[in-house]
C-alpha atoms as a PDB file:
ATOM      1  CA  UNK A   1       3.721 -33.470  78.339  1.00  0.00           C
ATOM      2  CA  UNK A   2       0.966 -36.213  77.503  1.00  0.00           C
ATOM      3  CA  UNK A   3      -2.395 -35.403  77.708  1.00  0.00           C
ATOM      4  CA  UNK A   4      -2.744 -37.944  80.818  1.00  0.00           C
ATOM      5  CA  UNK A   5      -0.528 -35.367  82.859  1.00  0.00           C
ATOM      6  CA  UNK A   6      -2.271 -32.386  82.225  1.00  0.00           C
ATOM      7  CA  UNK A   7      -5.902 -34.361  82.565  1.00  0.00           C
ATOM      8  CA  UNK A   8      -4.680 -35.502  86.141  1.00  0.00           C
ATOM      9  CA  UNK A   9      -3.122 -31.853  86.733  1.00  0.00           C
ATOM     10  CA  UNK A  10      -6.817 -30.255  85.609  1.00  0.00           C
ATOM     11  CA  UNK A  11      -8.574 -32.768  88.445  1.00  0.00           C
ATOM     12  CA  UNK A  12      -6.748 -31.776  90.738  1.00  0.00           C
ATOM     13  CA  UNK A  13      -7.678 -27.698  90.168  1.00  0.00           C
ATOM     14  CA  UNK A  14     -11.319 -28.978  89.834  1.00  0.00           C
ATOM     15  CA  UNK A  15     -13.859 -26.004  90.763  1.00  0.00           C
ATOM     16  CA  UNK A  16     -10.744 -23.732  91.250  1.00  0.00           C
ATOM     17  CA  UNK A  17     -10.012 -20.771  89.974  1.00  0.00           C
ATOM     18  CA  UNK A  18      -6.553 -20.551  87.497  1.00  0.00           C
ATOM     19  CA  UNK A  19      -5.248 -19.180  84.428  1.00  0.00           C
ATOM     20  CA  UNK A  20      -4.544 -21.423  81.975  1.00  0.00           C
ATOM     21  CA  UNK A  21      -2.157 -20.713  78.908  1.00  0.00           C
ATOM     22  CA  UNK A  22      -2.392 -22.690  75.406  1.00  0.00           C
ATOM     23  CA  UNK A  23       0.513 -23.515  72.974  1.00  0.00           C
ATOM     24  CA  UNK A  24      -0.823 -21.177  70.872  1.00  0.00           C
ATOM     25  CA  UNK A  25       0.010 -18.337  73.221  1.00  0.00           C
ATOM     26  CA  UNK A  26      -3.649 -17.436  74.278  1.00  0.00           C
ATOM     27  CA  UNK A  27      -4.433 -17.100  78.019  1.00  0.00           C
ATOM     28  CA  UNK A  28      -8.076 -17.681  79.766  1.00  0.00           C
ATOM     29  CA  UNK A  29      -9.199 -17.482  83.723  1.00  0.00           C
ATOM     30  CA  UNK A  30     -11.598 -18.780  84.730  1.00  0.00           C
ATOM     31  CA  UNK A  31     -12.712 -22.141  87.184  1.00  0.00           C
ATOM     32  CA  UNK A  32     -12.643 -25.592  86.016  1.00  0.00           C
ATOM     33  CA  UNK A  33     -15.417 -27.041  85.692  1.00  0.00           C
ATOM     34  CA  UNK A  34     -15.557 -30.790  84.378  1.00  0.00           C
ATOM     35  CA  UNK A  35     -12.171 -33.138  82.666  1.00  0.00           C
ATOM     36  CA  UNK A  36     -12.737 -35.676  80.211  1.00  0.00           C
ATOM     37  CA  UNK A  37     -10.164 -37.857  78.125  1.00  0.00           C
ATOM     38  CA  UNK A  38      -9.148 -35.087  75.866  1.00  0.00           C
ATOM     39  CA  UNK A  39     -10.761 -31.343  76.897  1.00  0.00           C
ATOM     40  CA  UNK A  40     -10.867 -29.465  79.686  1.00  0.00           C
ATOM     41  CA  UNK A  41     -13.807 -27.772  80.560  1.00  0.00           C
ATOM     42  CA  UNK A  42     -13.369 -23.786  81.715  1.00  0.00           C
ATOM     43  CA  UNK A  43     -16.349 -21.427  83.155  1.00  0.00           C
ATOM     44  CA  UNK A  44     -14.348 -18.264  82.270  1.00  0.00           C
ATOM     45  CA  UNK A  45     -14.540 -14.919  84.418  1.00  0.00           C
ATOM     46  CA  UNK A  46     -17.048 -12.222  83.330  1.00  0.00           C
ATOM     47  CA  UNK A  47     -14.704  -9.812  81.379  1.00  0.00           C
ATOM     48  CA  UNK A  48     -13.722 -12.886  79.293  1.00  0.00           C
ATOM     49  CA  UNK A  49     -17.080 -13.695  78.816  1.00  0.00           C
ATOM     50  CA  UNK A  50     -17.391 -10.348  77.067  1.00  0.00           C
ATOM     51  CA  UNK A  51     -15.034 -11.150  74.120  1.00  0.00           C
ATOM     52  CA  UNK A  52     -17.081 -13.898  73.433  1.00  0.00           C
ATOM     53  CA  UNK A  53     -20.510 -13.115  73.874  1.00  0.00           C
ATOM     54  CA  UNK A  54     -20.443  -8.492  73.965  1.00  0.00           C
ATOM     55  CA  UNK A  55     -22.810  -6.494  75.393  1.00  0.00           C
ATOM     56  CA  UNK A  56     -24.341  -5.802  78.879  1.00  0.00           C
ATOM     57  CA  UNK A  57     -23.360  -7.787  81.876  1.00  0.00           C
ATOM     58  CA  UNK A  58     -26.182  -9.954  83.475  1.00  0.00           C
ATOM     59  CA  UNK A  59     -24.864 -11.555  86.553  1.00  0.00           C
ATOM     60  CA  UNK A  60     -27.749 -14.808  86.227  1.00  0.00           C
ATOM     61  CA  UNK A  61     -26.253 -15.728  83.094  1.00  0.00           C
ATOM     62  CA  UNK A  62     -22.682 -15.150  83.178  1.00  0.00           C
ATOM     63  CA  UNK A  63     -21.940 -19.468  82.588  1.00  0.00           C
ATOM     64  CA  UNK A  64     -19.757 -19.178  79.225  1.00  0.00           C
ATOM     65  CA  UNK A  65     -18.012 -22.357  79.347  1.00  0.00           C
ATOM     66  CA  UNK A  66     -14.720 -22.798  77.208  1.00  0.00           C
ATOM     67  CA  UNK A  67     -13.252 -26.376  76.011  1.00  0.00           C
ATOM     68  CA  UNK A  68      -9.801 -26.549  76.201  1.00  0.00           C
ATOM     69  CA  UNK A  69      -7.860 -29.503  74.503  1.00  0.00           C
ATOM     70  CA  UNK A  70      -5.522 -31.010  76.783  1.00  0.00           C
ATOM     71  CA  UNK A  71      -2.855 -31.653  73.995  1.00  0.00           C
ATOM     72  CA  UNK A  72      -2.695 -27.752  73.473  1.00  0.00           C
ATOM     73  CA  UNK A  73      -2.454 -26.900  77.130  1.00  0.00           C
ATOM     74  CA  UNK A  74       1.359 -25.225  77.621  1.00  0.00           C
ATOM     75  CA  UNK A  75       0.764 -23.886  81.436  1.00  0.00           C
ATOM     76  CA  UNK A  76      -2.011 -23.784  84.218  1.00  0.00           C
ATOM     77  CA  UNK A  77      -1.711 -21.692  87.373  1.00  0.00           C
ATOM     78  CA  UNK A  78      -3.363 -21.514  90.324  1.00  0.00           C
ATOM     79  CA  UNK A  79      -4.575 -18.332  91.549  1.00  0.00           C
ATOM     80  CA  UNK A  80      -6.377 -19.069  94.546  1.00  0.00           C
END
C-alpha cells in the first residue's frame, strides 16, 4: 500500500483513538494527532509514554508525541 492510502486512511482517524502496527512488528495506541506527506503524527497513551520517557506519572504533561512513517505503517485499528 502507497503512502497516499495510508495518509488518507490516518485523516480520516484524525483525533481518534487506534492502535497502529508497523512493518517492523511494533505496536503503539494512542490518538492521531496531525498527517503530513510522509509521517503520521501519534499522542500515545500514558503507559506508552512510560517506555519512553520512565518515571512518575504527571497527568499535565503526559503529550509524548510519536512520528510514524507512513511507508512503514502495516495496520491501523480503530478502537473507539
Amino acid at each position: 500500500m502507497t503512502p497516499n492510502y495510508w495518509q488518507a486512511v490516518c485523516k480520516t482517524c484524525m483525533n481518534r483513538k487506534v492502535r497502529v502496527e508497523t512493518r517492523l512488528g511494533e505496536t503503539y495506541e494512542g490518538h492521531i494527532v496531525h498527517v503530513d506527506d510522509h509521517y503520521v503524527y501519534l499522542r500515545l497513551d500514558q503507559e506508552q509514554s512510560r517506555a519512553f520517557f520512565p518515571g512518575a506519572y504527571n497527568p499535565f504533561f503526559n503529550q509524548t508525541v510519536l512520528p510514524l512513517v507512513l511507508f512503514n505503517l502495516l495496520t491501523i485499528t480503530l478502537l473507539n
